[in-house]
PDB file of N, CA and C in Angstrom:
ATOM      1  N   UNK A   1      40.616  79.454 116.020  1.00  0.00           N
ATOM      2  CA  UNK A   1      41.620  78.645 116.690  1.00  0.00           C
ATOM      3  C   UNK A   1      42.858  79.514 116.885  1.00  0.00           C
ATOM      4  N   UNK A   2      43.222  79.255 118.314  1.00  0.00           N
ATOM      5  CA  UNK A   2      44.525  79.874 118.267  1.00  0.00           C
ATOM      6  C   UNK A   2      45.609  79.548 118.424  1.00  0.00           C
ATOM      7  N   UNK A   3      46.799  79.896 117.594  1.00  0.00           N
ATOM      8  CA  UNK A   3      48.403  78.932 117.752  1.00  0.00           C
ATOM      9  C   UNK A   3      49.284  80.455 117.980  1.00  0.00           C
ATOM     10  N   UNK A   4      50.557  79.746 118.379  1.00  0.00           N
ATOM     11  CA  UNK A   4      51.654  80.330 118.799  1.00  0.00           C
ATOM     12  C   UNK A   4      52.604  80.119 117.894  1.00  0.00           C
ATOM     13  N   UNK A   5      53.063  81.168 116.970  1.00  0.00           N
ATOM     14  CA  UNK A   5      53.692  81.405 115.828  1.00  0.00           C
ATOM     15  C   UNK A   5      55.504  82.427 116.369  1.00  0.00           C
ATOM     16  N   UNK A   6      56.347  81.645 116.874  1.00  0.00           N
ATOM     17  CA  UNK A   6      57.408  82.291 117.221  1.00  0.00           C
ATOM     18  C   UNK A   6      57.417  83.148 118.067  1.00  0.00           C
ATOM     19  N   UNK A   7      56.469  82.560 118.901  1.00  0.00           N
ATOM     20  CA  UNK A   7      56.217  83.665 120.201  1.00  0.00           C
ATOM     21  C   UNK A   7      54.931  84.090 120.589  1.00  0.00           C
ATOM     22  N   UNK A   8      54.178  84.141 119.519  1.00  0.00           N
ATOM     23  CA  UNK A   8      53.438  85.294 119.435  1.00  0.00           C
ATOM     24  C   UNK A   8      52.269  84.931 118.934  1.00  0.00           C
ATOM     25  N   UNK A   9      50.896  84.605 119.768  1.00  0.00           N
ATOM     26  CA  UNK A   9      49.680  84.791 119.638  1.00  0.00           C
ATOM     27  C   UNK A   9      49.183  85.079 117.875  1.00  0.00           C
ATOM     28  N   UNK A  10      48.472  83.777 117.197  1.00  0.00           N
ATOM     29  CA  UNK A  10      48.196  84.232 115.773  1.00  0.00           C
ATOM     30  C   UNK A  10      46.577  83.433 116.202  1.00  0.00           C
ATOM     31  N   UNK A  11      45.690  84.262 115.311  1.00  0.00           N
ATOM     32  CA  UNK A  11      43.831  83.975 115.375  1.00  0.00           C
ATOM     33  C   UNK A  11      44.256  83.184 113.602  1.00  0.00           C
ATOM     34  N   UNK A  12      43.785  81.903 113.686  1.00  0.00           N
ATOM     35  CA  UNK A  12      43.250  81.490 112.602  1.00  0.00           C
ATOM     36  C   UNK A  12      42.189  81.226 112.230  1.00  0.00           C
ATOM     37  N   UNK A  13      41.334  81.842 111.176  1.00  0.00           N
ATOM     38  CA  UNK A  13      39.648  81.567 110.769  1.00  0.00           C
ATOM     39  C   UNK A  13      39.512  80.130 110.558  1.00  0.00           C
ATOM     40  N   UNK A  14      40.067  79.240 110.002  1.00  0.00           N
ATOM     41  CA  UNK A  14      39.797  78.314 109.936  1.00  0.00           C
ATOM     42  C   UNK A  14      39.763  77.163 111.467  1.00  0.00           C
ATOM     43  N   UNK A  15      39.037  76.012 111.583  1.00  0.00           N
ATOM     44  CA  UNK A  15      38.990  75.523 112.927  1.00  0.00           C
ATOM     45  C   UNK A  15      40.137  74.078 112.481  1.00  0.00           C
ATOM     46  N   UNK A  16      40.287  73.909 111.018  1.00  0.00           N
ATOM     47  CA  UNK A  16      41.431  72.755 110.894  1.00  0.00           C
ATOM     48  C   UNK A  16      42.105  73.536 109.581  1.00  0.00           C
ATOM     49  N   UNK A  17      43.484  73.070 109.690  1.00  0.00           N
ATOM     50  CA  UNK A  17      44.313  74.342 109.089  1.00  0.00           C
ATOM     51  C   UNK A  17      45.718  73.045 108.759  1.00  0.00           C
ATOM     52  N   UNK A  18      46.029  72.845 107.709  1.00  0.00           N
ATOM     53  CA  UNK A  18      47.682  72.486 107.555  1.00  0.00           C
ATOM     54  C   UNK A  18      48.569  72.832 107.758  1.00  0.00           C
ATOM     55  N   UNK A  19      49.731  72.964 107.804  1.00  0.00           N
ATOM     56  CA  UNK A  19      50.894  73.441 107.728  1.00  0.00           C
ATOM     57  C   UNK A  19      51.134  73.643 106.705  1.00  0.00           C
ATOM     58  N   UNK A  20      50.972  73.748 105.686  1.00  0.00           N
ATOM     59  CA  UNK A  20      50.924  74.033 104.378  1.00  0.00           C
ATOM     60  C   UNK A  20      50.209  75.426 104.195  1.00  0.00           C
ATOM     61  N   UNK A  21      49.007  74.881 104.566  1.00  0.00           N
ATOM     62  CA  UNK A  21      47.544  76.501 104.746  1.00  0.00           C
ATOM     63  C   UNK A  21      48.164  77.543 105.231  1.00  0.00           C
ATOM     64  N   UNK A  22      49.162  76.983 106.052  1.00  0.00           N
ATOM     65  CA  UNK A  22      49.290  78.180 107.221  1.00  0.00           C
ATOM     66  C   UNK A  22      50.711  79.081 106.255  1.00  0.00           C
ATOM     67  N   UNK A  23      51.600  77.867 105.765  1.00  0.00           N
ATOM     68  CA  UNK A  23      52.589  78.172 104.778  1.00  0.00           C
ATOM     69  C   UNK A  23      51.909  79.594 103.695  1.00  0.00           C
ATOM     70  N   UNK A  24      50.919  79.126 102.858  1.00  0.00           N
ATOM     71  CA  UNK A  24      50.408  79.511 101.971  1.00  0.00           C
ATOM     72  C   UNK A  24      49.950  81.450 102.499  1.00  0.00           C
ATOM     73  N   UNK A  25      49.098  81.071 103.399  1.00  0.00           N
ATOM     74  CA  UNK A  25      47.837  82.275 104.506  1.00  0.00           C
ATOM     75  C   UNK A  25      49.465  83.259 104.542  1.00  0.00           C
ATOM     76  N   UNK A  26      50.516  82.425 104.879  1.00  0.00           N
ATOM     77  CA  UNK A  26      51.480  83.492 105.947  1.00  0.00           C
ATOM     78  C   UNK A  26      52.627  83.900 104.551  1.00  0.00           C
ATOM     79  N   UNK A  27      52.004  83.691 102.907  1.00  0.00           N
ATOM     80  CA  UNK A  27      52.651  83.744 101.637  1.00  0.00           C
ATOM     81  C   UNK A  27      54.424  83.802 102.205  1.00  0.00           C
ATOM     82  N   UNK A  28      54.930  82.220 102.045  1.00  0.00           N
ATOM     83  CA  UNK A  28      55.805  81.422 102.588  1.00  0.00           C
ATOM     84  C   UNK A  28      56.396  80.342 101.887  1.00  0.00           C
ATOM     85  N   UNK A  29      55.710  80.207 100.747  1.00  0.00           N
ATOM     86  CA  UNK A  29      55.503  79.547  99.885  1.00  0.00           C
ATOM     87  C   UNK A  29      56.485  79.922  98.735  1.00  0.00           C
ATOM     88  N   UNK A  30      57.185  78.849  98.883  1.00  0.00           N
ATOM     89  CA  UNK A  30      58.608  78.722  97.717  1.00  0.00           C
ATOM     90  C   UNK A  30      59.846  79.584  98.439  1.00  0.00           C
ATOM     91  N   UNK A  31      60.010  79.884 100.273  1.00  0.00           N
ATOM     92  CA  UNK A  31      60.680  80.069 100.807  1.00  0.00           C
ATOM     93  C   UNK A  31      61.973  79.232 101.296  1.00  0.00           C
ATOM     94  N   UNK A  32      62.358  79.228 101.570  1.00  0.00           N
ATOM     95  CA  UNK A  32      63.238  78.069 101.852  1.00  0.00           C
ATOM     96  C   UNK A  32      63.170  78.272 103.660  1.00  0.00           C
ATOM     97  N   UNK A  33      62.382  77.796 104.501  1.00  0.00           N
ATOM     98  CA  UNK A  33      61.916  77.772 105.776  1.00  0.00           C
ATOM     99  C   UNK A  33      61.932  76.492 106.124  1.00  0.00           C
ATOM    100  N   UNK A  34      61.865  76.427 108.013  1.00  0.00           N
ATOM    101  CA  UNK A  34      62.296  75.432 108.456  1.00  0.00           C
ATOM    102  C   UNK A  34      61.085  75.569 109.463  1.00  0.00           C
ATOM    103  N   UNK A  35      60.449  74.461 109.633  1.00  0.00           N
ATOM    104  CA  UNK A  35      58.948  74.296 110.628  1.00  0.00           C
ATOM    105  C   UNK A  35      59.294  73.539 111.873  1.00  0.00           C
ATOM    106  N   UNK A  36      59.116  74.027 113.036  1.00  0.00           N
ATOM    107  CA  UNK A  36      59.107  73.605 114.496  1.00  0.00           C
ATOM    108  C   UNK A  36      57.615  73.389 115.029  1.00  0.00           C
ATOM    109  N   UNK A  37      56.963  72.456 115.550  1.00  0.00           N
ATOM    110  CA  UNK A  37      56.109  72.007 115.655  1.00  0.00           C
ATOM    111  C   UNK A  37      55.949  71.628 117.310  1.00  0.00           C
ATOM    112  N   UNK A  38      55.500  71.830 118.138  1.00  0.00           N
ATOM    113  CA  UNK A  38      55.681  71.739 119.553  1.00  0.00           C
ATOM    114  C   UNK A  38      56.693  70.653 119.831  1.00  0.00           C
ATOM    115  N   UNK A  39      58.238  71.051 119.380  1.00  0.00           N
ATOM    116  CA  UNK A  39      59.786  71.184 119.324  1.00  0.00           C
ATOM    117  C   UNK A  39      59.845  69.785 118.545  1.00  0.00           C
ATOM    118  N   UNK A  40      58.946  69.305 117.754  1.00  0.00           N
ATOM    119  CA  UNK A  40      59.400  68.248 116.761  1.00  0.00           C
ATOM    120  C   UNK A  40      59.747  68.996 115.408  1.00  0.00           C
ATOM    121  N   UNK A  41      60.481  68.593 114.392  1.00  0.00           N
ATOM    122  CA  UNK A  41      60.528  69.397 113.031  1.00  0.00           C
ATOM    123  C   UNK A  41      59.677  68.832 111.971  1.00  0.00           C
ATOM    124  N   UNK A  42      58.629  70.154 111.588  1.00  0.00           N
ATOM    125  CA  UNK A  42      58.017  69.116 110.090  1.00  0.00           C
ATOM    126  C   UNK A  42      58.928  69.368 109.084  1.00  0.00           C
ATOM    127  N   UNK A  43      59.028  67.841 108.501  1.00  0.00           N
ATOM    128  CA  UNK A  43      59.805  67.859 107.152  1.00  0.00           C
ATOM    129  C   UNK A  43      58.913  68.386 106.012  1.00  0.00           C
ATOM    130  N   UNK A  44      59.319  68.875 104.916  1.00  0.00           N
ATOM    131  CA  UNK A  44      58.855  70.272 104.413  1.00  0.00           C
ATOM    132  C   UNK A  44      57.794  69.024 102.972  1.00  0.00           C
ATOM    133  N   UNK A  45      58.310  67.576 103.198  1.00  0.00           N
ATOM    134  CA  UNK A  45      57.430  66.558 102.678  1.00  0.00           C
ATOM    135  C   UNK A  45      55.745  66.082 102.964  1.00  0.00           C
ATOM    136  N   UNK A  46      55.830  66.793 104.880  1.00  0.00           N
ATOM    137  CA  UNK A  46      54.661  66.794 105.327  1.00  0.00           C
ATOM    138  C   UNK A  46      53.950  67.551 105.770  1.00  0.00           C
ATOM    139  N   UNK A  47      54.051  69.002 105.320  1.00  0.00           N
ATOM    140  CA  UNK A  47      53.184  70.197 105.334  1.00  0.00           C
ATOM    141  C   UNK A  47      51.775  69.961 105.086  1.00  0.00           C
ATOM    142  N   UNK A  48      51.454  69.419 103.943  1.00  0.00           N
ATOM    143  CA  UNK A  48      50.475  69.272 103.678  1.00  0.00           C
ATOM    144  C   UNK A  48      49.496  67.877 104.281  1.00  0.00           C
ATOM    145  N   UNK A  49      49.974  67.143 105.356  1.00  0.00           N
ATOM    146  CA  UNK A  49      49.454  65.714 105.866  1.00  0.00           C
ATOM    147  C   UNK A  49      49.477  66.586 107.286  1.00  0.00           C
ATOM    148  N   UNK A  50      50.354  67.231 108.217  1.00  0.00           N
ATOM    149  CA  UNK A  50      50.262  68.083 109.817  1.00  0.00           C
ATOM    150  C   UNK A  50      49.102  68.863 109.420  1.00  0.00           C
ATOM    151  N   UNK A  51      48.520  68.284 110.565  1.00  0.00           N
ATOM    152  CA  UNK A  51      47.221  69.437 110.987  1.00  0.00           C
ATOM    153  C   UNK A  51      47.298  70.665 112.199  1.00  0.00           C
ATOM    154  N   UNK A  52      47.012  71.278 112.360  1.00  0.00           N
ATOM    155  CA  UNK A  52      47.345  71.914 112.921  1.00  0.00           C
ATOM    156  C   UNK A  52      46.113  72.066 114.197  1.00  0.00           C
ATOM    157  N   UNK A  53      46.341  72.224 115.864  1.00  0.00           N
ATOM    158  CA  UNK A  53      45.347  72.062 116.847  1.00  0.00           C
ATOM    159  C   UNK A  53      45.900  73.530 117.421  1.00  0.00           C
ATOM    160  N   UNK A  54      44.423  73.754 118.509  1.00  0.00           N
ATOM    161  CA  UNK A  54      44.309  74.566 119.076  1.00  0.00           C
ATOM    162  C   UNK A  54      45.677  74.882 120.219  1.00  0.00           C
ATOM    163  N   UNK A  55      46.861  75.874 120.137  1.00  0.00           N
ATOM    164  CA  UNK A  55      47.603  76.044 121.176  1.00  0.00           C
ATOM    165  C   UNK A  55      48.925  75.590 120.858  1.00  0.00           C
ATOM    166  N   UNK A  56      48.485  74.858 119.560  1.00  0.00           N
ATOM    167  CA  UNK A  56      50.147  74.184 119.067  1.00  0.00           C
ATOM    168  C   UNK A  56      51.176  76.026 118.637  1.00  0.00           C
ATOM    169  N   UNK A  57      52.545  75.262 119.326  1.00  0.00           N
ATOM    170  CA  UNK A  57      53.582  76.267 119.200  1.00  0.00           C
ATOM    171  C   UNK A  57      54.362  76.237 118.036  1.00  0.00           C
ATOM    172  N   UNK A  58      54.538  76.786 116.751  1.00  0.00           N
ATOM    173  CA  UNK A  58      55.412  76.709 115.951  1.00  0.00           C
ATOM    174  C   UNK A  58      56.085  77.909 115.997  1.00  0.00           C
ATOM    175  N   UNK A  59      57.701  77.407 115.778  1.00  0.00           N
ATOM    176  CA  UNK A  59      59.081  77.993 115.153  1.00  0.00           C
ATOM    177  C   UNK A  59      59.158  78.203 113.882  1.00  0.00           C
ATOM    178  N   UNK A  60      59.378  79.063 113.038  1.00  0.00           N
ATOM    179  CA  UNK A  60      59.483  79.410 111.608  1.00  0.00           C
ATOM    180  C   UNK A  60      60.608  79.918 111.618  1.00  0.00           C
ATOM    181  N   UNK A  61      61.537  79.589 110.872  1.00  0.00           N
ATOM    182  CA  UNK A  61      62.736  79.712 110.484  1.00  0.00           C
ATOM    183  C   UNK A  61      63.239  79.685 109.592  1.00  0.00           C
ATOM    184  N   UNK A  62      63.767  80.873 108.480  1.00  0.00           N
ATOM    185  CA  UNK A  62      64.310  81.076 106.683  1.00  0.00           C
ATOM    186  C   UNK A  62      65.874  80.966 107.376  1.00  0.00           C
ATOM    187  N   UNK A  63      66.076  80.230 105.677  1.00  0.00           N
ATOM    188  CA  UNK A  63      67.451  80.048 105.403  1.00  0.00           C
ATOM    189  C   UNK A  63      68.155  81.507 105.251  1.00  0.00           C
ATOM    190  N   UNK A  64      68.968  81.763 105.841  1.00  0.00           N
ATOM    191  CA  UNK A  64      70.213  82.991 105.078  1.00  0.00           C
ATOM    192  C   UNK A  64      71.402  82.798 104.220  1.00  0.00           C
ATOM    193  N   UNK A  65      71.413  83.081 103.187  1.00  0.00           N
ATOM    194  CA  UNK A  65      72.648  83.060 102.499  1.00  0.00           C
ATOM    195  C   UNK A  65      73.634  83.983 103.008  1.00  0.00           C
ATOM    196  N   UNK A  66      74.761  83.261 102.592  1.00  0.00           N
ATOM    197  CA  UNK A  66      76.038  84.286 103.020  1.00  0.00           C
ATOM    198  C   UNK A  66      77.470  83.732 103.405  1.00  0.00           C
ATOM    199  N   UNK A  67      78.039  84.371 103.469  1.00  0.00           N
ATOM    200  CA  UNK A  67      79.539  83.612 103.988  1.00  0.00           C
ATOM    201  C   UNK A  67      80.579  84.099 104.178  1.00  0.00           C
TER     202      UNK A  67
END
């Protein structure tokens, strides 16, 4: 299956995949990131319930500290 990861063409082996999976696969996990979902936002409560389909566009986005 293939999705669009901030632009850019990503092959996933799996044919159903979470947002979570994909969290985990892309070691993301315990990041403080922000998920765009073909321009809806997943709340970081439902990573693991979004499935993920063929062509869907996600935004990934980390927090920066600073000031």
């Amino acid at each position: 299956m293939q999705i669009f990861v901030n632009g850019k063409a990503m092959q996933l082996a799996a044919e159903a995949m979470s947002v979570q999976a994909l969290v985990e696969q892309m070691q993301l996990t315990g990041k403080r990131i922000a998920i765009e979902r073909n321009g809806d936002i997943v709340p970081r409560s439902q990573f693991a319930h979004v499935q993920l389909h063929a062509d869907d566009k996600l935004e990934i986005v980390g927090a920066v500290g600073g000031g």
